[in-house]
C-alpha atoms as a PDB file:
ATOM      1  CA  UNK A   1     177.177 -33.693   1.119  1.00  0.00           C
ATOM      2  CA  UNK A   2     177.588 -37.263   0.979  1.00  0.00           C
ATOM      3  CA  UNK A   3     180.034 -38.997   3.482  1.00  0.00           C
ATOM      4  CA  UNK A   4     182.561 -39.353   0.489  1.00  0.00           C
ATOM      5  CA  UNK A   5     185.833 -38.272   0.298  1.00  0.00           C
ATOM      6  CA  UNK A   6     185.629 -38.151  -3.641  1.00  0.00           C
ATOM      7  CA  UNK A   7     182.452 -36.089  -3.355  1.00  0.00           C
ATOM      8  CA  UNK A   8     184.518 -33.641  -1.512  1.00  0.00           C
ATOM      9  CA  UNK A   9     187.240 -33.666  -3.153  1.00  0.00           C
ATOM     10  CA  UNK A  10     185.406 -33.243  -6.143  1.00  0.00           C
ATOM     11  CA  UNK A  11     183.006 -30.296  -4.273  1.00  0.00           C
ATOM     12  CA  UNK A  12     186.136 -28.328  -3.601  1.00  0.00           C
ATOM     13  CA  UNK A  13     187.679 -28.187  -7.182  1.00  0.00           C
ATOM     14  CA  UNK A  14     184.043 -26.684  -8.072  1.00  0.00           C
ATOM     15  CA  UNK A  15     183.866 -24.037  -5.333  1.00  0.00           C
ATOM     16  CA  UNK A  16     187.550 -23.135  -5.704  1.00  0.00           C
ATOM     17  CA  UNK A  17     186.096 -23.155  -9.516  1.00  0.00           C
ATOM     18  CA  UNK A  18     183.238 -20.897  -8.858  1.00  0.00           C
ATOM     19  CA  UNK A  19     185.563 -18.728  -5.867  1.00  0.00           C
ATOM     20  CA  UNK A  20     183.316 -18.761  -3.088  1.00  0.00           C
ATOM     21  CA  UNK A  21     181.071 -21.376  -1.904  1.00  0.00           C
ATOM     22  CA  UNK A  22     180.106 -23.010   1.696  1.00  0.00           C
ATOM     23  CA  UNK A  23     179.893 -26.591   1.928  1.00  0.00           C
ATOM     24  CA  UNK A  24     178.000 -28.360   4.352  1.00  0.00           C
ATOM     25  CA  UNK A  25     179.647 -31.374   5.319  1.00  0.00           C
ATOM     26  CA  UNK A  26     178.234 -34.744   6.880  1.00  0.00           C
ATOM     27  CA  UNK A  27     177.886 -35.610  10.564  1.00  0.00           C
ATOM     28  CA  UNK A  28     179.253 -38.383  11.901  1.00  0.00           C
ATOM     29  CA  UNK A  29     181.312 -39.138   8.649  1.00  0.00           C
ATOM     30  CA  UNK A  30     185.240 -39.708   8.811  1.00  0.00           C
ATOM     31  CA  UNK A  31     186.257 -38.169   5.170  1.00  0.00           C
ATOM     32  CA  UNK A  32     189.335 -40.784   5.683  1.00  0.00           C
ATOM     33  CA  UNK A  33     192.088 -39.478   2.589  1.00  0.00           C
ATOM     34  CA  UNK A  34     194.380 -42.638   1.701  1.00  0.00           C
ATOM     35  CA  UNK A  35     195.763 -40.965  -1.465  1.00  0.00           C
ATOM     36  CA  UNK A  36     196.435 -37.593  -1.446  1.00  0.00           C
ATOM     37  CA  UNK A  37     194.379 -34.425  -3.985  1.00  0.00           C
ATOM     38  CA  UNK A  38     197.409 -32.862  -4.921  1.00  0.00           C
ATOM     39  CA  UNK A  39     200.947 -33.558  -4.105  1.00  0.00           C
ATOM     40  CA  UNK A  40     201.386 -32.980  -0.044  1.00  0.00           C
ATOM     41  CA  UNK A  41     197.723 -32.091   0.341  1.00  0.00           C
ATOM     42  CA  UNK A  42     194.872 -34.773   1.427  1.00  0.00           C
ATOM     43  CA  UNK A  43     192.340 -31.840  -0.240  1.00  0.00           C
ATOM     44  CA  UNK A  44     192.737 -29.840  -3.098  1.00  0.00           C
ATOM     45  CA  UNK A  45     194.341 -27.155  -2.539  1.00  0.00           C
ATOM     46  CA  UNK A  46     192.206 -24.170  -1.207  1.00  0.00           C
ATOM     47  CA  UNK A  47     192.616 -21.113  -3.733  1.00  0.00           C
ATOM     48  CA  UNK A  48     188.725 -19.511  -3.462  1.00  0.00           C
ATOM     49  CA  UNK A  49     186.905 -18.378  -0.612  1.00  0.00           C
ATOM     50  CA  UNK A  50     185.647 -21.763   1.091  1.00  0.00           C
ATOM     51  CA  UNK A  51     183.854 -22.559   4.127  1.00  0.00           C
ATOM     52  CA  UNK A  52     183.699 -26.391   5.531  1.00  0.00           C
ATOM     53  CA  UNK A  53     180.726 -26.472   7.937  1.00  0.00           C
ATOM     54  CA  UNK A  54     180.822 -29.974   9.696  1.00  0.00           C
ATOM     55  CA  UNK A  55     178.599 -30.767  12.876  1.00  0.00           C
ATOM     56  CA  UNK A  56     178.835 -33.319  15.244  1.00  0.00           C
ATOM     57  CA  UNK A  57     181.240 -36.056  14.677  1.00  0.00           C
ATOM     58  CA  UNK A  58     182.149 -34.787  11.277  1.00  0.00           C
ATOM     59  CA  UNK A  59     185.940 -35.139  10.762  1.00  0.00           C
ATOM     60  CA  UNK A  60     188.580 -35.478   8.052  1.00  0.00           C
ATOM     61  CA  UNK A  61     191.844 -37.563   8.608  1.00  0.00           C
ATOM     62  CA  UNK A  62     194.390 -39.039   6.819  1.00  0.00           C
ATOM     63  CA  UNK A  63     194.242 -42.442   7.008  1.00  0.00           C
ATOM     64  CA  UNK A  64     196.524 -44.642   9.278  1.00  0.00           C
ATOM     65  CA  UNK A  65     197.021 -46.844   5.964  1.00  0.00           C
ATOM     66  CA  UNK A  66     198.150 -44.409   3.881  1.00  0.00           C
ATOM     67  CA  UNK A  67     201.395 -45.295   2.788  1.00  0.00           C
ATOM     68  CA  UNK A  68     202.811 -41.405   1.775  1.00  0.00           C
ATOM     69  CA  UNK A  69     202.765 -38.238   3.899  1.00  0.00           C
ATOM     70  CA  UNK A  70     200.590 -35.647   3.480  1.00  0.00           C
ATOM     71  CA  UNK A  71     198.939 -32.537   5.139  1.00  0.00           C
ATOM     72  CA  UNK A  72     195.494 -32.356   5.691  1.00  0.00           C
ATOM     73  CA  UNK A  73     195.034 -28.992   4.055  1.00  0.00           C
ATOM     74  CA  UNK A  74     196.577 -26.288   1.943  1.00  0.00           C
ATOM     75  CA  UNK A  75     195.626 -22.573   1.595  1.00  0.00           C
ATOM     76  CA  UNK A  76     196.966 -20.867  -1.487  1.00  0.00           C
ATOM     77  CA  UNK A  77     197.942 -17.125  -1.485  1.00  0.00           C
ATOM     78  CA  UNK A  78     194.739 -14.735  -1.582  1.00  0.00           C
ATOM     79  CA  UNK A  79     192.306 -17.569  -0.559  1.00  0.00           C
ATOM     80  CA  UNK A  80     190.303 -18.051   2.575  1.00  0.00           C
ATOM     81  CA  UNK A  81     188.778 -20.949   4.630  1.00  0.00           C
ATOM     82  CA  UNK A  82     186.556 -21.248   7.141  1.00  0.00           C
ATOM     83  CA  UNK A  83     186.244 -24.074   9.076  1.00  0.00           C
ATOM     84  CA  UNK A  84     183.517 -24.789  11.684  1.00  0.00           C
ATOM     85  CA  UNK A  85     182.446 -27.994  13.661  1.00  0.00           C
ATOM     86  CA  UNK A  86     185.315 -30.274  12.461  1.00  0.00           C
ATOM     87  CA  UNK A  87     188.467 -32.401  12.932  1.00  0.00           C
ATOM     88  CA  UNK A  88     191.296 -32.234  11.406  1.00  0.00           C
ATOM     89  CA  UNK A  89     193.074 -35.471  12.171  1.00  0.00           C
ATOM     90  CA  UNK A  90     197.083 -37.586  11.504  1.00  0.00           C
ATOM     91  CA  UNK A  91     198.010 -34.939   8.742  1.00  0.00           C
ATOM     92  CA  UNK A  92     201.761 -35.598   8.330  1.00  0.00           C
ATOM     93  CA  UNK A  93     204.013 -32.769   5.819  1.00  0.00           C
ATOM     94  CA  UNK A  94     207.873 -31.878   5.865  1.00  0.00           C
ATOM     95  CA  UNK A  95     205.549 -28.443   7.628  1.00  0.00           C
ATOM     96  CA  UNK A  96     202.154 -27.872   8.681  1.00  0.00           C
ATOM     97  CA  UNK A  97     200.883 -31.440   9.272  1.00  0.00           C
ATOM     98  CA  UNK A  98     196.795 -30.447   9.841  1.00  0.00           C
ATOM     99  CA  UNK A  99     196.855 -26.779   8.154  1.00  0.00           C
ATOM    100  CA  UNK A 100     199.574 -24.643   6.012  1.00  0.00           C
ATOM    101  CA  UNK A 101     198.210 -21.572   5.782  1.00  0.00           C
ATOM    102  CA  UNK A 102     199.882 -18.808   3.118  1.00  0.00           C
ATOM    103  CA  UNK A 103     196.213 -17.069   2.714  1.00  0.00           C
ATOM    104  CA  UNK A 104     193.430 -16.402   6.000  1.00  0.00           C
ATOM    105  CA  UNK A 105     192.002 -19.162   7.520  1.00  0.00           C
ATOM    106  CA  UNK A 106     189.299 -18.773  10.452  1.00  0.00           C
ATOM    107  CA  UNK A 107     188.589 -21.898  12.409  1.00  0.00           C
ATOM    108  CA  UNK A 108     185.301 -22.159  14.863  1.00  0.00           C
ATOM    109  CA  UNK A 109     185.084 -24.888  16.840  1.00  0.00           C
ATOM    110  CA  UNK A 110     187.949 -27.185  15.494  1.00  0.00           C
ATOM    111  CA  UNK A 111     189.904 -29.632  16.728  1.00  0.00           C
ATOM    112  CA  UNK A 112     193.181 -29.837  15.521  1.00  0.00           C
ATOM    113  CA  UNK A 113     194.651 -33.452  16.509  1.00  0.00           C
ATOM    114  CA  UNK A 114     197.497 -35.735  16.044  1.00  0.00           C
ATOM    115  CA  UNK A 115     199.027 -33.969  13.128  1.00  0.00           C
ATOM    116  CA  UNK A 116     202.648 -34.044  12.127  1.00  0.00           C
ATOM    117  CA  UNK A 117     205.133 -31.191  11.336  1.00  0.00           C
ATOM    118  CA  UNK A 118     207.943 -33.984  10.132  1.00  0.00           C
ATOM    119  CA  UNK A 119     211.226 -31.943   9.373  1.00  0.00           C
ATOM    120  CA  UNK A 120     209.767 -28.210   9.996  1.00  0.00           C
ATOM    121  CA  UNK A 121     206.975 -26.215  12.050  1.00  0.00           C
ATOM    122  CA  UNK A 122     203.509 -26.384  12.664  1.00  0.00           C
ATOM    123  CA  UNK A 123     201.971 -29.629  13.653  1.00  0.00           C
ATOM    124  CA  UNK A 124     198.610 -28.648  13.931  1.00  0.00           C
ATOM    125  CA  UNK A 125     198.598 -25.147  12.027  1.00  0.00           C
ATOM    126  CA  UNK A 126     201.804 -23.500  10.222  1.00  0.00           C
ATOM    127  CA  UNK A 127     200.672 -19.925   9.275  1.00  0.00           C
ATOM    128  CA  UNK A 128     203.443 -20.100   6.321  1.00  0.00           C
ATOM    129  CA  UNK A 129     204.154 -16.814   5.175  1.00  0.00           C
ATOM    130  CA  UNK A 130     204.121 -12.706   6.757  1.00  0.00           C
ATOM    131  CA  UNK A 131     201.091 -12.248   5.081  1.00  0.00           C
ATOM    132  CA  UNK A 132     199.276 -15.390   6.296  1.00  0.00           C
ATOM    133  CA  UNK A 133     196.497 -14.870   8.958  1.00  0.00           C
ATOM    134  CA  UNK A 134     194.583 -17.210  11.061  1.00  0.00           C
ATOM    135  CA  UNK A 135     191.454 -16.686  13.510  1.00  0.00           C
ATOM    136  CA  UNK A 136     191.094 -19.306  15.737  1.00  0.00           C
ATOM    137  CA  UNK A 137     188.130 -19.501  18.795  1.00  0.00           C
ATOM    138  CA  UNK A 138     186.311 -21.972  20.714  1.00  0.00           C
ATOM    139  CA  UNK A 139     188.711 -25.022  19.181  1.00  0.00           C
ATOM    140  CA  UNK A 140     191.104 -27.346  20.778  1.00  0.00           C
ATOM    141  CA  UNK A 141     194.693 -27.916  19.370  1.00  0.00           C
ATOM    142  CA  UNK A 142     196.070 -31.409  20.747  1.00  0.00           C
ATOM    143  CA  UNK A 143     198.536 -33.963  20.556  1.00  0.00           C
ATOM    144  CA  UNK A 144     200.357 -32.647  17.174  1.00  0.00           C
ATOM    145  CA  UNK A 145     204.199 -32.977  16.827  1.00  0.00           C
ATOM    146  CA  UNK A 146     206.624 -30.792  15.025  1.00  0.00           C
ATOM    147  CA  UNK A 147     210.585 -29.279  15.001  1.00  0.00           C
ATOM    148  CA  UNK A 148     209.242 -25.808  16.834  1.00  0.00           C
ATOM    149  CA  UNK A 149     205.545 -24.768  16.999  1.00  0.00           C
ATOM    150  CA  UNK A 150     203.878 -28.270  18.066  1.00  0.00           C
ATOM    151  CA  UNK A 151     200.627 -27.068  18.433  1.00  0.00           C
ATOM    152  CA  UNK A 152     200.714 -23.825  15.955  1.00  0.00           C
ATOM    153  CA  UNK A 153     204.171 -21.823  14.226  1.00  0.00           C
ATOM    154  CA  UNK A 154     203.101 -17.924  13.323  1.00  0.00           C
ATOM    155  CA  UNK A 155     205.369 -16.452  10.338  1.00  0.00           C
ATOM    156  CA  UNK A 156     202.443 -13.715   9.740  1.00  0.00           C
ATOM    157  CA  UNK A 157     199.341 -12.698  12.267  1.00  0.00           C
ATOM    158  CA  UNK A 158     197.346 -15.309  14.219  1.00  0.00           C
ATOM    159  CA  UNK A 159     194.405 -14.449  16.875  1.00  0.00           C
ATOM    160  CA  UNK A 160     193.472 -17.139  19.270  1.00  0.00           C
ATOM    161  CA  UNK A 161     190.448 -16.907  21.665  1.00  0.00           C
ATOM    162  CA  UNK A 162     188.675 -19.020  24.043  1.00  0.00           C
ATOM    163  CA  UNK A 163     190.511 -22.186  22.894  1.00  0.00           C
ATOM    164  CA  UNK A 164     192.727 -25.302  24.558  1.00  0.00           C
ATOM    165  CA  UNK A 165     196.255 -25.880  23.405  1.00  0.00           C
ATOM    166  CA  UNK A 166     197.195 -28.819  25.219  1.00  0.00           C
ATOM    167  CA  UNK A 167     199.832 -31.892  24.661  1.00  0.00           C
ATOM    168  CA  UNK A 168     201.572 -30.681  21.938  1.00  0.00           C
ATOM    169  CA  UNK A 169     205.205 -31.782  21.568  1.00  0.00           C
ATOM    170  CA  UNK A 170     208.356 -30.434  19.855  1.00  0.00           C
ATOM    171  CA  UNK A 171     210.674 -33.346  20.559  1.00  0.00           C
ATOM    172  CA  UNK A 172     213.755 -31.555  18.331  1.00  0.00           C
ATOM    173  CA  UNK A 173     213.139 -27.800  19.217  1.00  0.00           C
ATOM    174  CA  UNK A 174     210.932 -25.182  20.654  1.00  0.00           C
ATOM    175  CA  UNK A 175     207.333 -24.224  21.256  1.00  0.00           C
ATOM    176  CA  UNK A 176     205.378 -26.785  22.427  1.00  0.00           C
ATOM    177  CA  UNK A 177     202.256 -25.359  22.660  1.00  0.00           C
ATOM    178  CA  UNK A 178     202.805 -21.925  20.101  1.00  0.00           C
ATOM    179  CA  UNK A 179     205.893 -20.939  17.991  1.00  0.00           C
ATOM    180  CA  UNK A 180     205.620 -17.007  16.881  1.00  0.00           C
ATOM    181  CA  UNK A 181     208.209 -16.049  14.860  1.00  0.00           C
ATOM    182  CA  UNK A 182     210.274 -13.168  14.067  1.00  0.00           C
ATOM    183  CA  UNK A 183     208.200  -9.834  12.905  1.00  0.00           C
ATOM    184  CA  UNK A 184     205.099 -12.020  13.479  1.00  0.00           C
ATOM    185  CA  UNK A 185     202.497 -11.460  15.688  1.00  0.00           C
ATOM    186  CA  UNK A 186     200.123 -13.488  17.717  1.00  0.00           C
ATOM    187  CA  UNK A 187     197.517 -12.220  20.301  1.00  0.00           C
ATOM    188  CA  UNK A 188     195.900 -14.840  22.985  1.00  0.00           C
ATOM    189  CA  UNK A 189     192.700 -14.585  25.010  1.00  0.00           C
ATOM    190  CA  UNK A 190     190.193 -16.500  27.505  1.00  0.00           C
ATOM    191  CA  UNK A 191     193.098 -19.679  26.553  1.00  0.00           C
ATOM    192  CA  UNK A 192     194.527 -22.735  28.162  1.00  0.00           C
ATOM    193  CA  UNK A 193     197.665 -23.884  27.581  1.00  0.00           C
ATOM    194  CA  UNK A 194     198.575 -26.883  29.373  1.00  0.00           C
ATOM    195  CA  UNK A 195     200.818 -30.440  29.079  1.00  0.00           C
ATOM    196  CA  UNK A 196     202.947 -28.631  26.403  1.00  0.00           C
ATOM    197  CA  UNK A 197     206.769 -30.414  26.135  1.00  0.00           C
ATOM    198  CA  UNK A 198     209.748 -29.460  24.032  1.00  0.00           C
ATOM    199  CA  UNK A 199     213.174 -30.752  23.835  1.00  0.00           C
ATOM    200  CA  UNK A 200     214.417 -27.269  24.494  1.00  0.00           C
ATOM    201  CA  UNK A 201     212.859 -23.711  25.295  1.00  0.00           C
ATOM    202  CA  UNK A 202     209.436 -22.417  25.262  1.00  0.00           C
ATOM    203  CA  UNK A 203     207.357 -25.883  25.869  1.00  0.00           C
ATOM    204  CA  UNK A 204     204.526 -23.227  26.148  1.00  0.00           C
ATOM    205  CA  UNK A 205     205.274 -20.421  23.627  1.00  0.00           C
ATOM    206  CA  UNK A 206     208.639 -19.683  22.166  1.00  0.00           C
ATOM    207  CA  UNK A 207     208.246 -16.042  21.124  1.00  0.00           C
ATOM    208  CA  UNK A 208     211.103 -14.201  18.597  1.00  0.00           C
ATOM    209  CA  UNK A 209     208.288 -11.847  17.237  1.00  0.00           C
ATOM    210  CA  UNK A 210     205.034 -10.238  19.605  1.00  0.00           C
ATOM    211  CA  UNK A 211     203.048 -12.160  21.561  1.00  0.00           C
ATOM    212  CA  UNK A 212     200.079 -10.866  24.107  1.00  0.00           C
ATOM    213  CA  UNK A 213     198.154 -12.483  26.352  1.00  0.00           C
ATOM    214  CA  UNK A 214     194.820 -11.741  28.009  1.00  0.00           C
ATOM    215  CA  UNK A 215     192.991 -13.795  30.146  1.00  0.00           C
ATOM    216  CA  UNK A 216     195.501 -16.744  29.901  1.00  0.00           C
ATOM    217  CA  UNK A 217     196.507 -20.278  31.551  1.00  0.00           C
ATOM    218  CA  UNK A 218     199.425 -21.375  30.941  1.00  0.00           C
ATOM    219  CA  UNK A 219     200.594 -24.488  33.136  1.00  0.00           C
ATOM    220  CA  UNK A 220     201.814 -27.651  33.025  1.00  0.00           C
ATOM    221  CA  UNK A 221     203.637 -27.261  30.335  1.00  0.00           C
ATOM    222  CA  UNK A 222     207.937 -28.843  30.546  1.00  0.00           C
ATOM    223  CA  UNK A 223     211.164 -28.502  28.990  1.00  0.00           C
ATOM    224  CA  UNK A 224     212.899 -31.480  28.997  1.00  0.00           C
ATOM    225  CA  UNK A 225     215.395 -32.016  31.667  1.00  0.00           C
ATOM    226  CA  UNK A 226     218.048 -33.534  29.802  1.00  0.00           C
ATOM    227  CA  UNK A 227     218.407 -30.127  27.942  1.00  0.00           C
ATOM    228  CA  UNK A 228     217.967 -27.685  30.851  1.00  0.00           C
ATOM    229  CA  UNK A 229     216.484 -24.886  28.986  1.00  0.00           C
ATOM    230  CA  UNK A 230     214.420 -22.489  31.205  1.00  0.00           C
ATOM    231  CA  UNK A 231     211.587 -20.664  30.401  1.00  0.00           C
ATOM    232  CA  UNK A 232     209.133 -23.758  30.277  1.00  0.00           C
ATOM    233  CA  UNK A 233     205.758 -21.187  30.443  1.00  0.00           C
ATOM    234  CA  UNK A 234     207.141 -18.556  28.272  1.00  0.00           C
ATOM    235  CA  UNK A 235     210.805 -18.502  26.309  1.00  0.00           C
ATOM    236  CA  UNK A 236     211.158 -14.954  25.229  1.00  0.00           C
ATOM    237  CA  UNK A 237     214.141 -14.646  22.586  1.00  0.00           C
ATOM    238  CA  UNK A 238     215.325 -11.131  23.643  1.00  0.00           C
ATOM    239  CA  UNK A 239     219.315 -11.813  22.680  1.00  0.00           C
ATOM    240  CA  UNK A 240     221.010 -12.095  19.282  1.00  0.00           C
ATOM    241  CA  UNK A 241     217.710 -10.528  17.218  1.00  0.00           C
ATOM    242  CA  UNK A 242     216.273  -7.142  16.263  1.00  0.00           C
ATOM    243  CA  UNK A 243     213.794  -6.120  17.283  1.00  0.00           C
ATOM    244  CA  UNK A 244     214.241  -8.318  20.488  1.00  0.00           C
ATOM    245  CA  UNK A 245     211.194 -10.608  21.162  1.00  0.00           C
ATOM    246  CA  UNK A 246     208.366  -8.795  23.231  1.00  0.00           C
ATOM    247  CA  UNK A 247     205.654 -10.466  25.312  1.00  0.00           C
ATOM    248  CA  UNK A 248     202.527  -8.901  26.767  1.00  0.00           C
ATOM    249  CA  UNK A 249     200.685  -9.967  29.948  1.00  0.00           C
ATOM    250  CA  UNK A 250     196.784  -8.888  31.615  1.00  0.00           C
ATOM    251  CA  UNK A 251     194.744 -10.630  33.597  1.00  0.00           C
ATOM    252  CA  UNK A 252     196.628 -13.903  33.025  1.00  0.00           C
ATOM    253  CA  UNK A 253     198.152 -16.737  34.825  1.00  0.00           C
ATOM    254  CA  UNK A 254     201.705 -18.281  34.654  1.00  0.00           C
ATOM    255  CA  UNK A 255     202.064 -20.974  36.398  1.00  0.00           C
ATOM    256  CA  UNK A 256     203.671 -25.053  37.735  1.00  0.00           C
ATOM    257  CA  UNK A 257     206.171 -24.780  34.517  1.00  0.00           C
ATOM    258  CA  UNK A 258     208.919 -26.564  34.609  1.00  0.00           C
ATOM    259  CA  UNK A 259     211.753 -25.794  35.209  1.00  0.00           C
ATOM    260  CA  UNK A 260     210.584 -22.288  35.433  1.00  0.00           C
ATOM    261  CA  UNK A 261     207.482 -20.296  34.242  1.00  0.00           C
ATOM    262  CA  UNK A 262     209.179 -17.042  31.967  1.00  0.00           C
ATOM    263  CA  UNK A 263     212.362 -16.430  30.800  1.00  0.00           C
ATOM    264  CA  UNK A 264     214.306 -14.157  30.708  1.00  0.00           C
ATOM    265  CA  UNK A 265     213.622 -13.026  34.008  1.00  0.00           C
ATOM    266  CA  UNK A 266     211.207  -9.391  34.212  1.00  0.00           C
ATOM    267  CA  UNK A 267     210.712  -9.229  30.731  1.00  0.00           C
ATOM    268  CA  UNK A 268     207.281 -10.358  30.822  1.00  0.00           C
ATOM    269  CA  UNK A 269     205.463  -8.245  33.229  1.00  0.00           C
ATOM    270  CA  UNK A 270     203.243 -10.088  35.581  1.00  0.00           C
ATOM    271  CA  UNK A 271     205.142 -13.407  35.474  1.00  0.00           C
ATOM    272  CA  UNK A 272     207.319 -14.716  37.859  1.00  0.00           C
ATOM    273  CA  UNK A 273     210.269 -17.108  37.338  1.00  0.00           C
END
């Protein structure tokens, strides 16, 4: 495909068109999106079964000139994406600045960066809805900004292997790194989480729902100060909801948080305060 953002554009509309196609995308092309597809969505909105196969130096940002805000991407109910050897770059919604995800989306090898979450969750990735689901592995999900879930908020099922979640921010709320929310679910493995901040709780996950962990780093990561919230690794929301938050714990390490690394204190086996 030509390094055009109107030849995309225009390539999605036919696959969504023709519900399932895979289309290979440049290397070394910025697909730079000044003007937004739809309303609040740099692409059209995804409502077939569509993969985006980039390569090296293949990415797809909203430009810095732009003068409205808009995500990057938007999956519709029922519909899929796949997304492979690609950035996702300065996406900037009310939620889910790089992704909002109500239908499945599987990422390989993605980097999720600098996206926006302006009033609501999910810088990088906001998997919208209970039945939303999202595969992540091998990608890296940096620098992206939102209320609560910096990096990535989970309303539905999200699986997240052999990935970096580093430098996200939730200046306002909670969840630096990962937000799960109540009755979702999120499972971690072979992961680094690191450099995570958050005005309050949680700078590396903030958990109401089920979270598990195997094989995980989480370190670095700091609730701000001024606040003094604990549970910088891990804020586990155990009070005040039912069912009570639960997190899950092998083979992992929870370490250097500040101002602590779990809270509350033993109910995350394995982890120290």
């Amino acid at each position: 495909m030509p390094c055009s953002t109107a030849s995309l554009n225009a390539a999605i509309n036919t696959a969504n068109n023709m519900n399932s196609a895979t289309l290979q995308l440049s290397w070394f092309c910025t697909y730079r999106i000044v003007t937004p597809a739809v309303p609040s969505s740099g692409l059209p909105r995804i409502t077939g079964n569509i993969a985006l196969v980039g390569g090296l130096g293949t990415k797809i940002r909203r430009d810095l000139s732009a003068p409205t805000n808009f995500r990057i991407i938007d999956v519709g109910d029922d519909a899929r994406l796949q997304g492979t050897g690609l950035s996702i770059e300065n996406g900037k919604d009310a939620t889910g600045g790089g992704i909002l995800n109500a239908g499945k989306v599987e990422l390989t090898d993605v980097t999720l960066s600098g996206n926006t979450a302006t009033t609501a969750d999910g810088g990088g990735l906001a998997n919208g809805s209970a039945d939303a689901e999202a595969v992540i592995s091998r990608s890296v999900i940096r620098d992206n900004t939102a209320a609560g879930g910096g990096g990535i908020a989970n309303s539905g099922t999200a699986k997240i292997t052999g990935s970096r979640i580093t430098a996200n921010t939730s200046p306002t709320g909670g969840g630096g790194g990962i937000l799960t929310e109540q009755n979702a679910t999120t499972t971690i493995a072979d992961t680094i989480m690191e450099y995570n901040t958050v005005a309050f709780g949680g700078a590396g996950i903030l958990n109401f729902g089920a979270t598990s962990l195997d094989q995980v780093l989480i370190t670095q990561n700091r609730n701000s100060p001024a606040n003094a919230f604990p549970g910088g690794g891990i804020y586990n929301v155990t009070e005040n909801i039912s069912p009570p938050g639960t997190v899950t714990a092998t083979r992992s390490t929870i370490w250097l948080n500040q101002p602590d690394n779990c809270h509350p204190a033993g109910t995350i086996p394995g982890c120290a305060a």
